[in-house]
Protein backbone atom coordinates (compact mmCIF):
# COMPACT_ATOMS: atom_id res chain seq x y z
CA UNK A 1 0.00 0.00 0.00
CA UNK A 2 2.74 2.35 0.59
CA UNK A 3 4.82 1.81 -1.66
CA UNK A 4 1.59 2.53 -4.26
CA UNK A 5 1.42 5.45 -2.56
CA UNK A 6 5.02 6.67 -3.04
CA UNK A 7 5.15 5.30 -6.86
CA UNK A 8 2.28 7.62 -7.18
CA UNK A 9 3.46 10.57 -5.53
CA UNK A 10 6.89 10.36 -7.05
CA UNK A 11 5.01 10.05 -10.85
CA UNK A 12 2.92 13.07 -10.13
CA UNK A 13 5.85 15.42 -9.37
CA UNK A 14 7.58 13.94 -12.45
CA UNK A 15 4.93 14.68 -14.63
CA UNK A 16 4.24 18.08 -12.76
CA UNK A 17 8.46 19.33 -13.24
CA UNK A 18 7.93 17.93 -17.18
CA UNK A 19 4.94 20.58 -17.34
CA UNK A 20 6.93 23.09 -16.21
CA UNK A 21 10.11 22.58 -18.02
CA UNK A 22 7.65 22.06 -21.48
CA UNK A 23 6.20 25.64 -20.57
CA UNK A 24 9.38 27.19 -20.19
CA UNK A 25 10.82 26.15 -23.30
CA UNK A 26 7.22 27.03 -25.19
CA UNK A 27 7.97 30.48 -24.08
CA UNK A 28 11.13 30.92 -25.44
CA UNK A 29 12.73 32.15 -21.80
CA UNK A 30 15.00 31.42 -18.94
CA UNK A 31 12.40 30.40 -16.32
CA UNK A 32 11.20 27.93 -13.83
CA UNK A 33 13.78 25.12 -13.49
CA UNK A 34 16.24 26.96 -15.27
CA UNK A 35 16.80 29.42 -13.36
CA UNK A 36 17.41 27.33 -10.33
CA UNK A 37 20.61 26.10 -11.78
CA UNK A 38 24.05 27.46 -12.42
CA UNK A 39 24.80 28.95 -16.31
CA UNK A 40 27.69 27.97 -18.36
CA UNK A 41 29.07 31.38 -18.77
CA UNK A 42 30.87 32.24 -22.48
CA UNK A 43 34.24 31.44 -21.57
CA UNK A 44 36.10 27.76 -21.23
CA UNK A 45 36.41 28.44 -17.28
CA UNK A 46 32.98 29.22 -16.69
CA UNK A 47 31.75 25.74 -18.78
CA UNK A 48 34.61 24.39 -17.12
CA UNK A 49 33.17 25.22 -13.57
CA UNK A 50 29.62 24.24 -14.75
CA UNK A 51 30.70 20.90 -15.86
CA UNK A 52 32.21 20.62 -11.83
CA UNK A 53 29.24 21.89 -10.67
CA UNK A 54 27.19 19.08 -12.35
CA UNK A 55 29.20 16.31 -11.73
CA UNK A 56 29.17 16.81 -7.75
CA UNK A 57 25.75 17.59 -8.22
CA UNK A 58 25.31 13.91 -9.66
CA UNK A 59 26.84 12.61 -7.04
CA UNK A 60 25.19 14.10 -4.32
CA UNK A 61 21.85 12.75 -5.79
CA UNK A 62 22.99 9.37 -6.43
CA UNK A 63 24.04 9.55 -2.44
CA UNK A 64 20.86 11.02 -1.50
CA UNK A 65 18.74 8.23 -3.36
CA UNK A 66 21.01 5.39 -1.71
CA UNK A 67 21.05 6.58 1.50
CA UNK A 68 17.11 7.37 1.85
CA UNK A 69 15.78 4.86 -0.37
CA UNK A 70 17.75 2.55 2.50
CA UNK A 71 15.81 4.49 4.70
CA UNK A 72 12.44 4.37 3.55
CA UNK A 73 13.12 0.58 2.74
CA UNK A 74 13.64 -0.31 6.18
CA UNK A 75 10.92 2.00 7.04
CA UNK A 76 8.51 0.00 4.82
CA UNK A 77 10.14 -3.59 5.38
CA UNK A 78 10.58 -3.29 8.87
CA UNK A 79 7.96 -1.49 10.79
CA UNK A 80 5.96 -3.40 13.56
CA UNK A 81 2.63 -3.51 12.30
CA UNK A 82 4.30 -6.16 9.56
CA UNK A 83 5.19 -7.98 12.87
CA UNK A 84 8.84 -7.05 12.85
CA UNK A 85 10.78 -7.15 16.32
CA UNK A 86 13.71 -4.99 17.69
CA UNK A 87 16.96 -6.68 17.85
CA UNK A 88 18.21 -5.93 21.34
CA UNK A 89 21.33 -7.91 21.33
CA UNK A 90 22.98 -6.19 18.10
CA UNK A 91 26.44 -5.17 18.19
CA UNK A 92 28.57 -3.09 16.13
CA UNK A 93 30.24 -4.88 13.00
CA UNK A 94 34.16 -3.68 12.50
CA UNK A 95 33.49 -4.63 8.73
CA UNK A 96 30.39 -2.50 8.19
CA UNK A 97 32.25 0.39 10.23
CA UNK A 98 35.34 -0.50 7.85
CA UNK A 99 32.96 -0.19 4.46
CA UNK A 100 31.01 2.56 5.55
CA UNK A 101 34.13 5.04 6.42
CA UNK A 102 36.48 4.10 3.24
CA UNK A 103 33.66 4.31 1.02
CA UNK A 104 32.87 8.29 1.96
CA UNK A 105 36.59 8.76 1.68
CA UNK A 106 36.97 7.73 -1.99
CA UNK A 107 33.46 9.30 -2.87
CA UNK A 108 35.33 12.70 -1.00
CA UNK A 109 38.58 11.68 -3.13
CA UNK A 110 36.47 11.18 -6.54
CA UNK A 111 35.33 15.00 -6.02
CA UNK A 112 38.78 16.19 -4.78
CA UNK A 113 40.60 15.34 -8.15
CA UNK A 114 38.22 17.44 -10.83
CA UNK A 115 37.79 20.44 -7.76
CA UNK A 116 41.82 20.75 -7.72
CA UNK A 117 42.27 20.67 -11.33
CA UNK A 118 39.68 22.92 -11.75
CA UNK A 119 41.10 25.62 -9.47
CA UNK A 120 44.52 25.33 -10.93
CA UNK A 121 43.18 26.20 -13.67
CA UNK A 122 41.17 29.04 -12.36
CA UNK A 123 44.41 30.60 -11.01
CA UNK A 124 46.88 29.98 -13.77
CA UNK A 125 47.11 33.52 -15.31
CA UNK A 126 50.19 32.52 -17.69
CA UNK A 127 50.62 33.36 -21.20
CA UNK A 128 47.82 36.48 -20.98
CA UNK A 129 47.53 38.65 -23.92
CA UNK A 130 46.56 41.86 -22.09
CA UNK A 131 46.46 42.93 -18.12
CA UNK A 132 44.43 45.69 -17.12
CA UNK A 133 44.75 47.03 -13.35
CA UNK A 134 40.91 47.29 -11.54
CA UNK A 135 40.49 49.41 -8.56
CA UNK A 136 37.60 49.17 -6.53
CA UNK A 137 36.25 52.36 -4.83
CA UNK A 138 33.32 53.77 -3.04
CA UNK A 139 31.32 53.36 -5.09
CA UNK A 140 32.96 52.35 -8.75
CA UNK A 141 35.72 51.02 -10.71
CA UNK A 142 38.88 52.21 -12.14
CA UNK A 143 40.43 49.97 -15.16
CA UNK A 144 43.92 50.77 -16.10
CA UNK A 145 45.32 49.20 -19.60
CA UNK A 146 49.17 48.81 -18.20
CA UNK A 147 50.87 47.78 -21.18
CA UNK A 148 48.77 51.13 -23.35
CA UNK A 149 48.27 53.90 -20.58
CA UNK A 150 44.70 54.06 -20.53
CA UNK A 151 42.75 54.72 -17.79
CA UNK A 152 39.19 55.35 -16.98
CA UNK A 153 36.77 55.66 -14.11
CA UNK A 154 33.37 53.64 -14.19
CA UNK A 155 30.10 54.61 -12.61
CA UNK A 156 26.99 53.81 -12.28
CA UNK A 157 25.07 55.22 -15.29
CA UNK A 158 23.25 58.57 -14.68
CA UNK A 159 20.02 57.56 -16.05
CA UNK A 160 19.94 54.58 -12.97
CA UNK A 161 21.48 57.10 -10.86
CA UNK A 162 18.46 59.77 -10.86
CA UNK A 163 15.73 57.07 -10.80
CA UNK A 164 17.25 55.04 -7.53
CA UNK A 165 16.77 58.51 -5.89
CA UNK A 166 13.64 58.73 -3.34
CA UNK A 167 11.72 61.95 -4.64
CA UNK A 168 12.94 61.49 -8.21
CA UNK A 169 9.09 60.78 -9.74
CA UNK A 170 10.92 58.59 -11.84
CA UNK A 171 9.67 54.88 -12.29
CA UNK A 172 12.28 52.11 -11.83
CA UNK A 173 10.66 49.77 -14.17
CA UNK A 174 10.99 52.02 -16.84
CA UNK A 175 14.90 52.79 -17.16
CA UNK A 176 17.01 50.02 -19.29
CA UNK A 177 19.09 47.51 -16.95
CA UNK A 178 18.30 49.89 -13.74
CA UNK A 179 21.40 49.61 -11.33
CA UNK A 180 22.70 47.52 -13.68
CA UNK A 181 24.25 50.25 -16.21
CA UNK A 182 27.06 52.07 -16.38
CA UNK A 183 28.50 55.21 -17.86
CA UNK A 184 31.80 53.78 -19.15
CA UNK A 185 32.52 49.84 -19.54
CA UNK A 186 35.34 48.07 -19.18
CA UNK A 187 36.28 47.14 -23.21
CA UNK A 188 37.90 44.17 -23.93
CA UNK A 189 38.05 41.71 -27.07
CA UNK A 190 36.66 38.08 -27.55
CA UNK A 191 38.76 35.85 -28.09
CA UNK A 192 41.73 36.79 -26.01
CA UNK A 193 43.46 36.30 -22.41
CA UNK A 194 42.56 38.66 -20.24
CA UNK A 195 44.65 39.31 -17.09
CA UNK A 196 43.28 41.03 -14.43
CA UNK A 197 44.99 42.46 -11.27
CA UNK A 198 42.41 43.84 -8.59
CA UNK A 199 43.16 45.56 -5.99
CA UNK A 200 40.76 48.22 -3.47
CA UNK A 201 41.37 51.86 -2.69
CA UNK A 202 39.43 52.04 0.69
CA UNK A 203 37.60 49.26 1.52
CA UNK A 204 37.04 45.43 0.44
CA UNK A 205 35.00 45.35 -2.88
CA UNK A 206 34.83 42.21 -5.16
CA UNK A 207 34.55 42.17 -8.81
CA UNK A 208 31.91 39.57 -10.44
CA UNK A 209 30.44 39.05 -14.00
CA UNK A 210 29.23 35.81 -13.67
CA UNK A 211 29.40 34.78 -17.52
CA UNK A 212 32.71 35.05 -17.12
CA UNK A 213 33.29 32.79 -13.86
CA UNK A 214 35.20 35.47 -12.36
CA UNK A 215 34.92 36.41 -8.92
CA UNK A 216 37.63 38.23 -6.87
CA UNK A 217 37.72 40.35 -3.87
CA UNK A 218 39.52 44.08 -4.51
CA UNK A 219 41.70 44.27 -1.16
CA UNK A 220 43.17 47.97 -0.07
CA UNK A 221 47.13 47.19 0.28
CA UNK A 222 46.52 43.89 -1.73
CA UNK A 223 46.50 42.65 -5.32
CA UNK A 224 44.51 39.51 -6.01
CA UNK A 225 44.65 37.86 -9.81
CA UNK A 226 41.94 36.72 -12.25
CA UNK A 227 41.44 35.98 -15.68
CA UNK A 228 39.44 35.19 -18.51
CA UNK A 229 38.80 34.61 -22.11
CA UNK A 230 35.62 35.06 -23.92
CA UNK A 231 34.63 32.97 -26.61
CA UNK A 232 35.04 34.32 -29.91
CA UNK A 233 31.95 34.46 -31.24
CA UNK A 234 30.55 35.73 -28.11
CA UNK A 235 31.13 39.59 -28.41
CA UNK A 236 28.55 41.67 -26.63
CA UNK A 237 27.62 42.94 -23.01
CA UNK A 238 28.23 41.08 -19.98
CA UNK A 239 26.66 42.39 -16.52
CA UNK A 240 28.16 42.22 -12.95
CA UNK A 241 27.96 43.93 -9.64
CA UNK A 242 30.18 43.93 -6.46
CA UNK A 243 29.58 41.54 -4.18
CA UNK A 244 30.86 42.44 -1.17
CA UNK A 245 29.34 44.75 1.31
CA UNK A 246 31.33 47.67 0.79
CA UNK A 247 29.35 50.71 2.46
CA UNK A 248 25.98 52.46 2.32
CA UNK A 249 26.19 52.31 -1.75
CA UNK A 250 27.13 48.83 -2.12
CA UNK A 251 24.40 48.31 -4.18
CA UNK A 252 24.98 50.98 -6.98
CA UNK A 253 28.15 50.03 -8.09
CA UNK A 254 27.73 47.67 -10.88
CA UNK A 255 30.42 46.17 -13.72
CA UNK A 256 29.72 45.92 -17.34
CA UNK A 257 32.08 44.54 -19.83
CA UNK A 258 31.71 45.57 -23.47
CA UNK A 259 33.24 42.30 -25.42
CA UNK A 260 34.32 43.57 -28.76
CA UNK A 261 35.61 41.48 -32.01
CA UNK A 262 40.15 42.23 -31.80
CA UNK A 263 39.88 44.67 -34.74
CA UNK A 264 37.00 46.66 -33.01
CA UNK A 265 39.08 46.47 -29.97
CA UNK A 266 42.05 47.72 -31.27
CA UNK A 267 40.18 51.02 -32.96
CA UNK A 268 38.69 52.14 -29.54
CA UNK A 269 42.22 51.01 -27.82
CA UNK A 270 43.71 53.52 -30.50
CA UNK A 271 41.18 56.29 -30.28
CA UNK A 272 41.69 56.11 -26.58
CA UNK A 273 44.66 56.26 -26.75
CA UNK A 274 45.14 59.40 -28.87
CA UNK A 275 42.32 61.04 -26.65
CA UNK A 276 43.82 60.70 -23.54
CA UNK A 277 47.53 61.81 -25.11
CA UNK A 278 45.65 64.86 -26.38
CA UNK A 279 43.92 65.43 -22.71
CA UNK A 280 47.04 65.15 -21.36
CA UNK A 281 48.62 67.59 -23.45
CA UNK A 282 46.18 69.94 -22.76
CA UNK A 283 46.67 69.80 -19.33
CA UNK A 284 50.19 69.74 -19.55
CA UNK A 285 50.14 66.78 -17.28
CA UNK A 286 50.38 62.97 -17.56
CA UNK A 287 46.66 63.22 -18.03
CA UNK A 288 45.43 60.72 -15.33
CA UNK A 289 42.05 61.64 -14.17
CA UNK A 290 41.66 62.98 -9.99
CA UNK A 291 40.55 59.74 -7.85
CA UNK A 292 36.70 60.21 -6.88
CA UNK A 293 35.92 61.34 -3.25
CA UNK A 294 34.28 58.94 -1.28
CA UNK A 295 30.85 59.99 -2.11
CA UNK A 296 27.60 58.29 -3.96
CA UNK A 297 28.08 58.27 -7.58
């Protein structure tokens, strides 16, 4: 009778998640069941990550179903009103203590091996094709092309700016990627190594795009190393935010990487370039822009 009951209960919410995952993919959009899962990203770390992801993920569920389908077996098989009597005189079995404790281990081994390659690879920043310096500060970004002497600061996008503010009149709903924008993006192109060397200016920040599988704190006094490499036919507009509480603002300092085919890249790298030579000329300087006060964007 009960285990009708569970075959039945165990159909319905099979058929019930196939509804759902039929609706979602009817609609054309990342929803339901989707979204409750990680995203491979559009570079070979991110997939790379995903794949590890899965995999312990698999064997976590294969776990789970062993160890309570024993459970709910002996549940079923073993309960008293099927006359079953309590073994008072049972002792502990060195062999079953033996199996039970070696197993674990190489199940823990099994996900130790793909975890360690996977982070090796995560910090092997060798044989990058450009480095660009971020700086975290209350509340934006400064990116710093080292080997080309550009350098720009990144805020949150006025438009977002305005709206966020309490007697504004302005509807959230109705400005593009609200907290989410920015007025200057960090430029980069597909297809390439990208080096990154973070490091803070006051406090802890942390710089995150997750498409990218990139996630590093920005310590003050510290410079922590990342990288990545976008897929080549990926150009576009990736989206991050800090995520580390970093003061009152925390929340209006978002990233946005504008992904760019090598040729486009190298235009803007030489307009840039020229402009901030020309700034700097004017100013009869070295042309690098005043740091930000501490203030709201």
């Amino acid at each position: 009778m009960i285990r009708a009951r569970l075959t039945s209960y165990a159909l319905s919410l099979a058929a019930l998640a196939g509804s759902f995952a039929a609706h979602a993919e009817e609609d054309g959009t990342v929803s339901g069941w989707k979204q409750l899962n990680m995203t491979e990203g559009v570079t070979a770390i991110s997939r790379r990550i995903y794949e590890l992801h899965m995999e312990i993920f698999w064997i976590c569920v294969v776990i789970a179903l062993v160890v309570f389908g024993a459970m709910v077996y002996s549940l079923v098989k073993f309960r008293k009103s099927q006359g079953a009597v309590a073994d008072t005189t049972l002792l502990h079995s060195t062999r079953v203590e033996f199996v039970w404790t070696v197993i674990p281990v190489a199940i823990l081994i099994v996900m130790a091996v793909p975890a360690a390659k996977t982070l090796v690879a995560i910090e092997d920043t060798t044989k990058t094709e450009l480095t660009i310096k971020v700086t975290g500060f209350q509340w934006g970004w400064n990116y710093d092309y080292l080997d080309d002497g550009v350098s720009f600061y990144s805020h949150l996008d006025r438009a977002s700016d305005h709206a966020r503010e309490l007697t504004s009149g302005i509807d959230p709903n109705g400005v593009e990627h609200y907290l989410l924008n920015v007025d200057h993006p960090l430029v980069v192109p597909v297809g390439t190594k990208v080096r990154l060397l973070i490091t803070g200016a006051d406090v802890i920040h942390s710089w995150w795009v997750p498409a990218f599988g990139v996630k590093k704190d920005a310590i003050p006094g510290f410079v922590n190393e990342a990288w990545f490499n976008i897929d080549a036919d990926k150009p576009g507009l990736y989206r991050g935010q800090c995520a580390e509480l970093c003061g009152r603002d925390h929340g209006f300092m978002p990233i946005v990487v504008d992904a760019r085919s090598k040729e486009d890249f190298a235009a803007w790298l030489k307009e840039k370039t020229a402009a901030q030579k020309q700034e700097a000329s004017a100013q009869g300087g070295d042309g690098t822009a005043p740091a930000p006060a501490a203030t709201a964007p």
